[in-house]
N, C-alpha and C. Protein backbone atom coordinates (compact mmCIF):
# COMPACT_ATOMS: atom_id res chain seq x y z
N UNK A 1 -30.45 -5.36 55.24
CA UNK A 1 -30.73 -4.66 56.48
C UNK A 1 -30.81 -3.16 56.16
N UNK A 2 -31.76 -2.49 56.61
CA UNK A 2 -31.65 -1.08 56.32
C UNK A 2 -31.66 -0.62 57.58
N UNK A 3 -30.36 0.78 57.25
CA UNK A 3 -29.85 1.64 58.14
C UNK A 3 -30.30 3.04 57.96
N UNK A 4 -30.52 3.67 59.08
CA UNK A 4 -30.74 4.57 58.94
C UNK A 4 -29.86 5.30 59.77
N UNK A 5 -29.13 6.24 59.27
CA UNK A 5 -28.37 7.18 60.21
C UNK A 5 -29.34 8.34 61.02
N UNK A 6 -28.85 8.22 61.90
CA UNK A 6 -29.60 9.81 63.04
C UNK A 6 -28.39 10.28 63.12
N UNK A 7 -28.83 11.51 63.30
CA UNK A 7 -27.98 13.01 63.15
C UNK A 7 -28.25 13.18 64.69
N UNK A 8 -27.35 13.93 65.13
CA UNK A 8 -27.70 14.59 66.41
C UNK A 8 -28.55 15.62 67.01
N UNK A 9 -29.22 15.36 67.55
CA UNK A 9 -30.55 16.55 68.04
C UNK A 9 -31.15 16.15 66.92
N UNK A 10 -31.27 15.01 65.99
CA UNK A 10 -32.25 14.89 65.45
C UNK A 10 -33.81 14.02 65.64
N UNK A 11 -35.24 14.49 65.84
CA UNK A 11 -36.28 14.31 65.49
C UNK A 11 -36.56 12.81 65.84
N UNK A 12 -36.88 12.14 66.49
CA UNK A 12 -36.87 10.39 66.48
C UNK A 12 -38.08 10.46 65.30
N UNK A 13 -39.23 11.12 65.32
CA UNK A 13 -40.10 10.79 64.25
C UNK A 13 -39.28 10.65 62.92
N UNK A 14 -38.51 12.24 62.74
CA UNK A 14 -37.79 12.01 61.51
C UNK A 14 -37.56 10.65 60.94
N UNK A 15 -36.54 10.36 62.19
CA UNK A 15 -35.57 9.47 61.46
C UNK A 15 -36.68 8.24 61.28
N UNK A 16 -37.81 8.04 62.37
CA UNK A 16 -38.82 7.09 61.75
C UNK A 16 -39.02 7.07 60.61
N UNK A 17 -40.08 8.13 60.11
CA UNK A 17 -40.20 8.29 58.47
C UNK A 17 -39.21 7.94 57.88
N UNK A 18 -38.01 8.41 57.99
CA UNK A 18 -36.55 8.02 57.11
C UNK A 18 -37.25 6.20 57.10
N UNK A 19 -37.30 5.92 58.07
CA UNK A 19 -37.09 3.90 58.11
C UNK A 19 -38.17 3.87 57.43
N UNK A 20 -39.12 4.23 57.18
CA UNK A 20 -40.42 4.05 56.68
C UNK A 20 -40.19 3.88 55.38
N UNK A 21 -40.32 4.88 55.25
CA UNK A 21 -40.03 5.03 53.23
C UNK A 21 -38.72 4.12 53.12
N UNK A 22 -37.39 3.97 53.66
CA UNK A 22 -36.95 2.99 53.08
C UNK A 22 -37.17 1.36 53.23
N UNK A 23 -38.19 1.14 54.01
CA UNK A 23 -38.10 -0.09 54.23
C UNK A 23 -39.51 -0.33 52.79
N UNK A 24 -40.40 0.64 52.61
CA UNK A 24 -41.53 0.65 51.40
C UNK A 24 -41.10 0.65 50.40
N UNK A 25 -39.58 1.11 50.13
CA UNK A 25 -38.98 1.41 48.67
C UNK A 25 -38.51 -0.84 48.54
N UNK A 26 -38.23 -0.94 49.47
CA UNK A 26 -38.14 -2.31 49.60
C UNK A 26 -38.87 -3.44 49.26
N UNK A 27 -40.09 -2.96 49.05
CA UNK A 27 -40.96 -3.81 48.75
C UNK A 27 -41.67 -4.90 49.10
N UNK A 28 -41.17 -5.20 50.38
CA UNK A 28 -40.70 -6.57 51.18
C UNK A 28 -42.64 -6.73 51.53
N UNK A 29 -43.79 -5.69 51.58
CA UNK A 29 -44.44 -6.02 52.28
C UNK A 29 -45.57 -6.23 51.08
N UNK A 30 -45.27 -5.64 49.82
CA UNK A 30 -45.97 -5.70 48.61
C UNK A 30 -45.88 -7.71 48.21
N UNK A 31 -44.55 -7.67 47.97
CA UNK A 31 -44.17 -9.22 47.74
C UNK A 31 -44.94 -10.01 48.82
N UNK A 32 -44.75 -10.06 50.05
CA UNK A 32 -45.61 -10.50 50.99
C UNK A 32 -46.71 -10.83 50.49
N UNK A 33 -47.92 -9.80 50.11
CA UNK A 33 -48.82 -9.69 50.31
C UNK A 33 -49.37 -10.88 48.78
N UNK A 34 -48.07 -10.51 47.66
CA UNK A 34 -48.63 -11.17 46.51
C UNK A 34 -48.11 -12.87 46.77
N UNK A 35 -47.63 -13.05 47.68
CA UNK A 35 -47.11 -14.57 47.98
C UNK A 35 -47.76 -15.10 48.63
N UNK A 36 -48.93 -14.68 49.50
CA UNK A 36 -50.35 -15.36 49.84
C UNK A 36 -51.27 -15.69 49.46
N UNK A 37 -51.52 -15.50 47.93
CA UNK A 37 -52.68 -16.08 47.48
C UNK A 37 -51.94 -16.20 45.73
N UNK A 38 -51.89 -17.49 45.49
CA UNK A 38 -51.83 -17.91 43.98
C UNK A 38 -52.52 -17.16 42.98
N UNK A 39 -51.63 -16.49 41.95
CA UNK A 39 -52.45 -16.30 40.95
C UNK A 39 -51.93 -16.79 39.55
N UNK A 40 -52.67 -17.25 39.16
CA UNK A 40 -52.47 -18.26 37.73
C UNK A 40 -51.52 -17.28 36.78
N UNK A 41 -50.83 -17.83 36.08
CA UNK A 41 -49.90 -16.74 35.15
C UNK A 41 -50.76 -16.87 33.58
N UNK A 42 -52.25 -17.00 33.92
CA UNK A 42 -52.74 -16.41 32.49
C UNK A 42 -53.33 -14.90 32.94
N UNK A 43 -53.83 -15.25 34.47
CA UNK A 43 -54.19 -14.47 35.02
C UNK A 43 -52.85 -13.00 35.33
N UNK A 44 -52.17 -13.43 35.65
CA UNK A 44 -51.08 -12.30 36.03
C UNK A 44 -50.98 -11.56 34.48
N UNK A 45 -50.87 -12.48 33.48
CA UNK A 45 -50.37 -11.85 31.96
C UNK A 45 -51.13 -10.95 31.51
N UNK A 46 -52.86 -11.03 31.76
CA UNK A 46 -53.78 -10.27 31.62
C UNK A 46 -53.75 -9.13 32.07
N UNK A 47 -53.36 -9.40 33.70
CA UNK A 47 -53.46 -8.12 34.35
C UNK A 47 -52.31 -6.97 34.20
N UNK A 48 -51.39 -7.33 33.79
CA UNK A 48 -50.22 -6.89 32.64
C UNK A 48 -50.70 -6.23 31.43
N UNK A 49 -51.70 -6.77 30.58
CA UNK A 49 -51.68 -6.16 29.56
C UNK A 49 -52.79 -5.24 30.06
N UNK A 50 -53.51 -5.20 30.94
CA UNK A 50 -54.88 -4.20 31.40
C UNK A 50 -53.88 -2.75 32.12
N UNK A 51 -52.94 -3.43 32.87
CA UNK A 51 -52.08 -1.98 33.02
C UNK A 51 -51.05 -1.55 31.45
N UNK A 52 -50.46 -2.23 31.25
CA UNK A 52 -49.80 -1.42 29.94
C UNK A 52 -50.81 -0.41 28.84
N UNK A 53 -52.54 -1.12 28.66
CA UNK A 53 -53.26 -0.28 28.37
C UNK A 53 -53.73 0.96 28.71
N UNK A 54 -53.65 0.72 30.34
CA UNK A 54 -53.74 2.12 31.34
C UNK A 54 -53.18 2.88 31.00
N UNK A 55 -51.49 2.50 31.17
CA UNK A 55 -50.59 3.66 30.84
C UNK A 55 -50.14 4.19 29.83
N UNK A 56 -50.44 3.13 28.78
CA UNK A 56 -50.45 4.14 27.12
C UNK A 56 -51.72 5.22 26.98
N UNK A 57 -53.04 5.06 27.39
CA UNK A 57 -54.03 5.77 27.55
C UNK A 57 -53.12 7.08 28.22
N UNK A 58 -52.97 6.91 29.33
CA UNK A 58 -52.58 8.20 30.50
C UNK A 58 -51.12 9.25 29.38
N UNK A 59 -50.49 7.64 28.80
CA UNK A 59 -49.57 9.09 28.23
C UNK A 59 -49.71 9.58 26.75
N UNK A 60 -50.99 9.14 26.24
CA UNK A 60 -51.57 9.43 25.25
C UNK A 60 -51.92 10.81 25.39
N UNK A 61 -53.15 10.90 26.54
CA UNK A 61 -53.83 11.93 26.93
C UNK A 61 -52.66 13.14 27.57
N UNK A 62 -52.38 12.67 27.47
CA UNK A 62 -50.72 13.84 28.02
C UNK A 62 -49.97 14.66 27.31
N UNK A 63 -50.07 13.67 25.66
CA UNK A 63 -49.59 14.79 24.60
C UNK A 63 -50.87 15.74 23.87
């Protein structure tokens, strides 16, 4: 369950955003989204190694 404390005289948007970002740090809607459609785990392994290539590129180009 996520809580969010409000402060007094504080902002209702604020404390929205506050719920926002913690309920996104959660992940709850990412997982969702990947639990609706099957994807084969040769397929997932691939798409694994196509990002690990990404990000050795990105921190290649960095040094």
């Amino acid at each position: 369950m996520i809580i969010v404390p409000v402060k007094e005289g504080e902002n209702i948007e604020r404390a929205l955003k506050k719920f926002k970002r913690k309920f996104e740090k959660t992940g709850v809607v990412k997982e969702l989204r990947n639990r609706q459609a099957f994807t084969k785990p040769s397929i997932e392994k691939r798409q694994q190694k196509i990002h690990a290539v990404y990000v050795q590129k990105l921190h290649l180009s960095e040094e």
